[in-house]
N, C-alpha and C. Protein backbone atom coordinates (compact mmCIF):
# COMPACT_ATOMS: atom_id res chain seq x y z
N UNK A 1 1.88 1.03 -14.17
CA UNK A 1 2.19 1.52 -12.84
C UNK A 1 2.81 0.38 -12.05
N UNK A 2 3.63 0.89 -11.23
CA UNK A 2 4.79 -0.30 -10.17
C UNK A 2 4.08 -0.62 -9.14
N UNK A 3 3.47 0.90 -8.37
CA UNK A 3 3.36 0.77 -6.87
C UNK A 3 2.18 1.59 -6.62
N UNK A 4 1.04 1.26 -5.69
CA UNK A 4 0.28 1.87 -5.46
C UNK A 4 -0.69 1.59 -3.92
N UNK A 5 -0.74 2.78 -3.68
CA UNK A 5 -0.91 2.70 -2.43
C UNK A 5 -2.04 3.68 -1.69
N UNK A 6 -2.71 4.07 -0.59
CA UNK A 6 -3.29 4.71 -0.12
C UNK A 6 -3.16 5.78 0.06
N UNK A 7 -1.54 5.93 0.71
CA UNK A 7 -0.59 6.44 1.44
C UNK A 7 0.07 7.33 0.24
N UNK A 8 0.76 5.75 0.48
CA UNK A 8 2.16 6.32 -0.99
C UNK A 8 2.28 4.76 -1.60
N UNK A 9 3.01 4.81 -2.89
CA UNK A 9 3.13 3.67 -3.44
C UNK A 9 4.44 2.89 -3.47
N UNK A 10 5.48 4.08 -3.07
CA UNK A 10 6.62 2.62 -3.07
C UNK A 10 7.28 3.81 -1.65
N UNK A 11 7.93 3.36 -0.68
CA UNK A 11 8.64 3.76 0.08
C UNK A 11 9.67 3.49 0.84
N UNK A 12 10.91 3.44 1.04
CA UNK A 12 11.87 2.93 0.99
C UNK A 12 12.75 4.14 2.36
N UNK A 13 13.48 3.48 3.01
CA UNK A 13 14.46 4.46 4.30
C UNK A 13 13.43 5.39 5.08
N UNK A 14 12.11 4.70 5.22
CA UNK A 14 11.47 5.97 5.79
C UNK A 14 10.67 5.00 6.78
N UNK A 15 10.29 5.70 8.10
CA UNK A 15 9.59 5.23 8.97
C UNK A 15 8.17 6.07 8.52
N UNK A 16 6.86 4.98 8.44
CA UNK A 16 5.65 5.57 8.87
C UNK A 16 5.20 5.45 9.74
N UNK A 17 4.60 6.06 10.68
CA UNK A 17 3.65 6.15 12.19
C UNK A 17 2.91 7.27 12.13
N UNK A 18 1.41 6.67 12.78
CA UNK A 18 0.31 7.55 13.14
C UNK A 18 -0.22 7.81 11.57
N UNK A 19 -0.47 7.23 11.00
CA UNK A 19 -0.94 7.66 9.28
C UNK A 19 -2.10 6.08 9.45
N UNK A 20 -3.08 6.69 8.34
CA UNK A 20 -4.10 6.04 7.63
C UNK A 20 -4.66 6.17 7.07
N UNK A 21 -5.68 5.34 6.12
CA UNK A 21 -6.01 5.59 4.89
C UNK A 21 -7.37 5.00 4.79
N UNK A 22 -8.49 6.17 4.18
CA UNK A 22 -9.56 5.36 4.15
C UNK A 22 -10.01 5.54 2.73
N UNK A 23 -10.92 4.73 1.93
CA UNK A 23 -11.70 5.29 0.95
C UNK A 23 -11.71 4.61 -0.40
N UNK A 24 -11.11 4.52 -1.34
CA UNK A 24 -10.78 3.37 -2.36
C UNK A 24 -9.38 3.51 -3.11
N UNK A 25 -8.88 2.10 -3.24
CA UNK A 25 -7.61 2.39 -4.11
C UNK A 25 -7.66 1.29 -4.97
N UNK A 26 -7.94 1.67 -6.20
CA UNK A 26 -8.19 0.59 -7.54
C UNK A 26 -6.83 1.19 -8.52
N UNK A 27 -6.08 0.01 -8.78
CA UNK A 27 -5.05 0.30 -9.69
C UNK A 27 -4.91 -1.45 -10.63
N UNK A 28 -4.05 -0.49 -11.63
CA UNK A 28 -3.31 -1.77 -12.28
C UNK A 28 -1.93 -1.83 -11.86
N UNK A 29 -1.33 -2.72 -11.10
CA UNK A 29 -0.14 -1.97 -9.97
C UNK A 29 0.56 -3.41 -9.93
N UNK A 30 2.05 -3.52 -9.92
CA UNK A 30 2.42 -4.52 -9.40
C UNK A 30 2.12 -5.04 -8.03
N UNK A 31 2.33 -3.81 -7.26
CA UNK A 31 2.22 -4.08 -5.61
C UNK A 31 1.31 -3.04 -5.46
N UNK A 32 -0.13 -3.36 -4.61
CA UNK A 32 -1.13 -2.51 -4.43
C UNK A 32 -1.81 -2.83 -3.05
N UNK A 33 -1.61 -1.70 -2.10
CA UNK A 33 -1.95 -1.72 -0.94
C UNK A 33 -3.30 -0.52 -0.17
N UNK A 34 -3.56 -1.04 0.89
CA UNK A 34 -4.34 -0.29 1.05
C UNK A 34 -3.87 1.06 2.05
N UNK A 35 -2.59 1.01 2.70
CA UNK A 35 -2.20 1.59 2.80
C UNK A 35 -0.64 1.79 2.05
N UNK A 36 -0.04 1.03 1.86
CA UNK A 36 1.44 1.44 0.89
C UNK A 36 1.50 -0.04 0.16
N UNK A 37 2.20 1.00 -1.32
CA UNK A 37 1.93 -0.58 -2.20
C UNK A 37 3.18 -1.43 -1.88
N UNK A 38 4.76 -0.81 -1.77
CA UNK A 38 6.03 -1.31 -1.94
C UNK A 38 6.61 -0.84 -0.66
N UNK A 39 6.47 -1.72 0.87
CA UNK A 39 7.85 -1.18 1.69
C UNK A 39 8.66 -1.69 1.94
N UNK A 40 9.30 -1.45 1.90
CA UNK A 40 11.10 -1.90 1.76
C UNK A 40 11.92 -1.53 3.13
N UNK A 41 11.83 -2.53 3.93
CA UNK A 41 12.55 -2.09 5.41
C UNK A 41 12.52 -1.29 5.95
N UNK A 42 11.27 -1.09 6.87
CA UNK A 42 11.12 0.21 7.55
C UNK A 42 10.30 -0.16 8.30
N UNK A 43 10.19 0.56 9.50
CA UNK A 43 8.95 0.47 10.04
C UNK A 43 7.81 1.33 10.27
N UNK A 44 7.04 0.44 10.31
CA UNK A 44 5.61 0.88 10.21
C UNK A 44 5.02 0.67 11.48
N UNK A 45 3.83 1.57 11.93
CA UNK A 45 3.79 1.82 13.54
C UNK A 45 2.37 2.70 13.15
N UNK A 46 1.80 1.81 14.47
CA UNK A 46 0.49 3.12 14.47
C UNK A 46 -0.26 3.38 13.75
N UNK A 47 -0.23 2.61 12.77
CA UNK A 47 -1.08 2.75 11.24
C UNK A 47 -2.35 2.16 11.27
N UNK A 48 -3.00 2.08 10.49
CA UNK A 48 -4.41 1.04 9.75
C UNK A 48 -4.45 1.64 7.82
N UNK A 49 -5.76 0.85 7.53
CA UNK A 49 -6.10 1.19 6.66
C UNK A 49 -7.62 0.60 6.31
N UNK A 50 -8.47 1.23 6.23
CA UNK A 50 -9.94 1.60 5.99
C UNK A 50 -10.53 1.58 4.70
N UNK A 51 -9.60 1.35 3.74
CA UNK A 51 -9.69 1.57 1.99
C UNK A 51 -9.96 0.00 1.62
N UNK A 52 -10.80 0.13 0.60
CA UNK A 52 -11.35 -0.63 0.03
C UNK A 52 -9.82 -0.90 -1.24
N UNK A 53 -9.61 -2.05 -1.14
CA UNK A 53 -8.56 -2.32 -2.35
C UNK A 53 -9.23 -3.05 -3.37
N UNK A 54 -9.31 -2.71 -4.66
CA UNK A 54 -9.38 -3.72 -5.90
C UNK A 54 -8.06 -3.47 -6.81
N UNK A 55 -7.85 -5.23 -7.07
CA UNK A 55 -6.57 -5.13 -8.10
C UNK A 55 -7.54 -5.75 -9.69
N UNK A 56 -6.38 -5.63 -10.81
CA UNK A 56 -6.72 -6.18 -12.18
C UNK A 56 -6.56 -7.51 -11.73
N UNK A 57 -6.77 -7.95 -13.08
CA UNK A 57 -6.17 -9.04 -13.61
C UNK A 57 -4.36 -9.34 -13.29
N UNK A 58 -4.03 -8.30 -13.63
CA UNK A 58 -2.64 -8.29 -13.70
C UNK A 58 -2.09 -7.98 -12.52
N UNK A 59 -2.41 -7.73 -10.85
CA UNK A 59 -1.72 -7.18 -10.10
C UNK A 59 -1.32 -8.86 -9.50
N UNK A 60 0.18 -8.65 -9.31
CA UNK A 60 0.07 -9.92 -8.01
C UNK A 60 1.23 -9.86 -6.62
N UNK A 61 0.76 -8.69 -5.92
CA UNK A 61 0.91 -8.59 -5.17
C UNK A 61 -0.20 -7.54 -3.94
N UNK A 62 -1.05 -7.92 -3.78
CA UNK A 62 -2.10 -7.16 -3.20
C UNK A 62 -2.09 -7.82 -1.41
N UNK A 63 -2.54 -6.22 -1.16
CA UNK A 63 -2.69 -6.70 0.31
C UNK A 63 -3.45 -5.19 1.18
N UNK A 64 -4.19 -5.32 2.16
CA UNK A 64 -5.20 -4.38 2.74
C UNK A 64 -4.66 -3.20 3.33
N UNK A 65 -2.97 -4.15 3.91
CA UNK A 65 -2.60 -2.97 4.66
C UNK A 65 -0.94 -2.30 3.80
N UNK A 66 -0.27 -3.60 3.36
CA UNK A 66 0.74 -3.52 2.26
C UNK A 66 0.94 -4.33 1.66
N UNK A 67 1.13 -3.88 0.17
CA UNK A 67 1.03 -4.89 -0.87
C UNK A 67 2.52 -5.66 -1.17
N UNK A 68 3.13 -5.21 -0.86
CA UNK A 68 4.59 -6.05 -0.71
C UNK A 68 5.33 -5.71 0.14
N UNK A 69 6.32 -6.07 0.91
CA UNK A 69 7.70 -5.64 2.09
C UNK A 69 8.45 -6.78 1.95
């Protein structure tokens, strides 16, 4: 798996606002977030995230609220 997320895992040309995420997100993921794993220029607004993140061994890009941008 690439992307993983609360939300969504990879997202790209899209604005998120007013969204959040609670509860657990355990992956083997390049980019693993607790709310989006991969965002790619956009903005983000109004959000949180409440989720418990665990990565492998192998993830290296982790983060609570996004795991890469």
């Amino acid at each position: 798996m690439s992307n993983a997320g609360g939300l969504v895992g990879y997202a790209s040309g899209v604005n998120i606002r007013d969204s959040y995420s609670k509860g657990y997100v355990t992956a083997n993921a390049h980019s693993l977030g607790g709310l989006v794993g991969t965002f790619n220029l956009e903005t983000l607004n109004n959000s949180y995230s409440m989720a418990e993140v665990n990565a492998t061994d192998t993830c290296w890009r982790v983060g609570g609220l996004v795991g890469f941008s």
